[in-house]
Protein backbone atom coordinates (compact mmCIF):
# COMPACT_ATOMS: atom_id res chain seq x y z
CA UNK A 1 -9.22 8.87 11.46
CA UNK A 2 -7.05 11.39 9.10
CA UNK A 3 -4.67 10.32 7.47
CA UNK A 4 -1.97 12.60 5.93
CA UNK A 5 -2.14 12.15 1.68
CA UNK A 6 0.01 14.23 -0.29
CA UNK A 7 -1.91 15.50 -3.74
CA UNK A 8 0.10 12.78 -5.47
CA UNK A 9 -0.66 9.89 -3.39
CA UNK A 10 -4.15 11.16 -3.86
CA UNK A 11 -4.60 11.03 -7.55
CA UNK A 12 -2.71 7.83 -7.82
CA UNK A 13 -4.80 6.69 -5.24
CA UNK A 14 -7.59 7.71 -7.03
CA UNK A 15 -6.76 6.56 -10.16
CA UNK A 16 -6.08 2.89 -8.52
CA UNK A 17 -9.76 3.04 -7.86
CA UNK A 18 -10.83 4.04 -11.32
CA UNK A 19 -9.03 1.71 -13.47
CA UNK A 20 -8.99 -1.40 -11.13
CA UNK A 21 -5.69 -1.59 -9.73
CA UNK A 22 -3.09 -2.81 -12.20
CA UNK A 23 -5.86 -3.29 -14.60
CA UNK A 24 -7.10 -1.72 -17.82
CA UNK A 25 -9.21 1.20 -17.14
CA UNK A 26 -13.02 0.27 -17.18
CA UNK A 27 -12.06 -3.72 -16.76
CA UNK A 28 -12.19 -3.51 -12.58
CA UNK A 29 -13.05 -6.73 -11.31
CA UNK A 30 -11.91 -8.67 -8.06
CA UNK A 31 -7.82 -7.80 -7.74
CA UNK A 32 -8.32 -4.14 -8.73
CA UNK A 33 -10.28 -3.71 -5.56
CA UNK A 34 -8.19 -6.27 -3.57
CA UNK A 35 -5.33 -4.11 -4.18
CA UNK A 36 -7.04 -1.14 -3.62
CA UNK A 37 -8.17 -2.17 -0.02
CA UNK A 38 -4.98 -3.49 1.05
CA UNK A 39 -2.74 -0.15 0.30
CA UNK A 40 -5.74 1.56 2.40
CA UNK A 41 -5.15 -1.19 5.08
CA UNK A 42 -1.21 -0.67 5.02
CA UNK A 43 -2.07 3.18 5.20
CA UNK A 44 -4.06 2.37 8.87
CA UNK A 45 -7.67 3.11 7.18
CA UNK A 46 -10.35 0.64 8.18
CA UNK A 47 -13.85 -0.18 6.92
CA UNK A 48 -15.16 1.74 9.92
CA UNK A 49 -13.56 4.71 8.26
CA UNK A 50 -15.75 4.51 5.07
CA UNK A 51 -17.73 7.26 5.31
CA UNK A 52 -14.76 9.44 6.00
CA UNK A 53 -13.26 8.29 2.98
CA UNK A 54 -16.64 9.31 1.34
CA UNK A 55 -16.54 12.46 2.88
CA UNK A 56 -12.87 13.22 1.95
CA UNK A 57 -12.56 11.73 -1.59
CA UNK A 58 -16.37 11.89 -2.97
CA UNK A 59 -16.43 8.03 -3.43
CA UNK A 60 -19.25 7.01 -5.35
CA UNK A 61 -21.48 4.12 -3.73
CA UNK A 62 -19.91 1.62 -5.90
CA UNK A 63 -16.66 2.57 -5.31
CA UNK A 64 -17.22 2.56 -1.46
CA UNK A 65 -19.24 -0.47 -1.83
CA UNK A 66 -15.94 -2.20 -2.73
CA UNK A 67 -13.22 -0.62 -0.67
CA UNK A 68 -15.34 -1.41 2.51
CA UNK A 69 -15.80 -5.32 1.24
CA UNK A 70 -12.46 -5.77 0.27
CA UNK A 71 -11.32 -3.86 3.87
CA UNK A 72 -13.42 -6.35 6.04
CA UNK A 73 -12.08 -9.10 4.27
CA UNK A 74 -8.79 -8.43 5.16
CA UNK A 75 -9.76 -7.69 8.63
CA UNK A 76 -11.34 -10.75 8.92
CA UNK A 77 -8.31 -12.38 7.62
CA UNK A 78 -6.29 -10.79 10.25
CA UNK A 79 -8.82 -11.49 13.42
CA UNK A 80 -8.25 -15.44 12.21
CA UNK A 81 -5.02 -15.24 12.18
């Protein structure tokens, strides 16, 4: 799946994922990647789509490692529901 990311939603996207969300850089921790997974939820990615998002952002392992946990989560959450 593409999705269409202007260079701005990129590096804020990207920057997100560095610093943890809302949080101080280098602090991470649960919310930063909660948050992280749910704008790439509301932007139609899906943890199927993780090693596109690898591909097309040069994720490191960790950083996939978390989007893809914190996507099935809320896909789970949404198959209950």
């Amino acid at each position: 799946m593409m999705m269409n990311m202007t260079e701005a939603d990129y590096e804020s996207w990207r920057d997100e994922i560095h610093c943890g969300g809302y949080e101080e850089p280098n602090q991470g921790g649960e919310y930063g990647s909660q948050y992280s997974a749910a704008a790439l939820y509301d932007g139609g990615w899906r943890s199927v789509d993780i090693p596109e998002m690898i591909a097309l952002y040069k994720l490191s392992d960790e950083e996939a490692e978390q989007i893809a946990n914190g996507l099935r989560k809320i896909e789970q959450g949404n198959e209950e529901g």
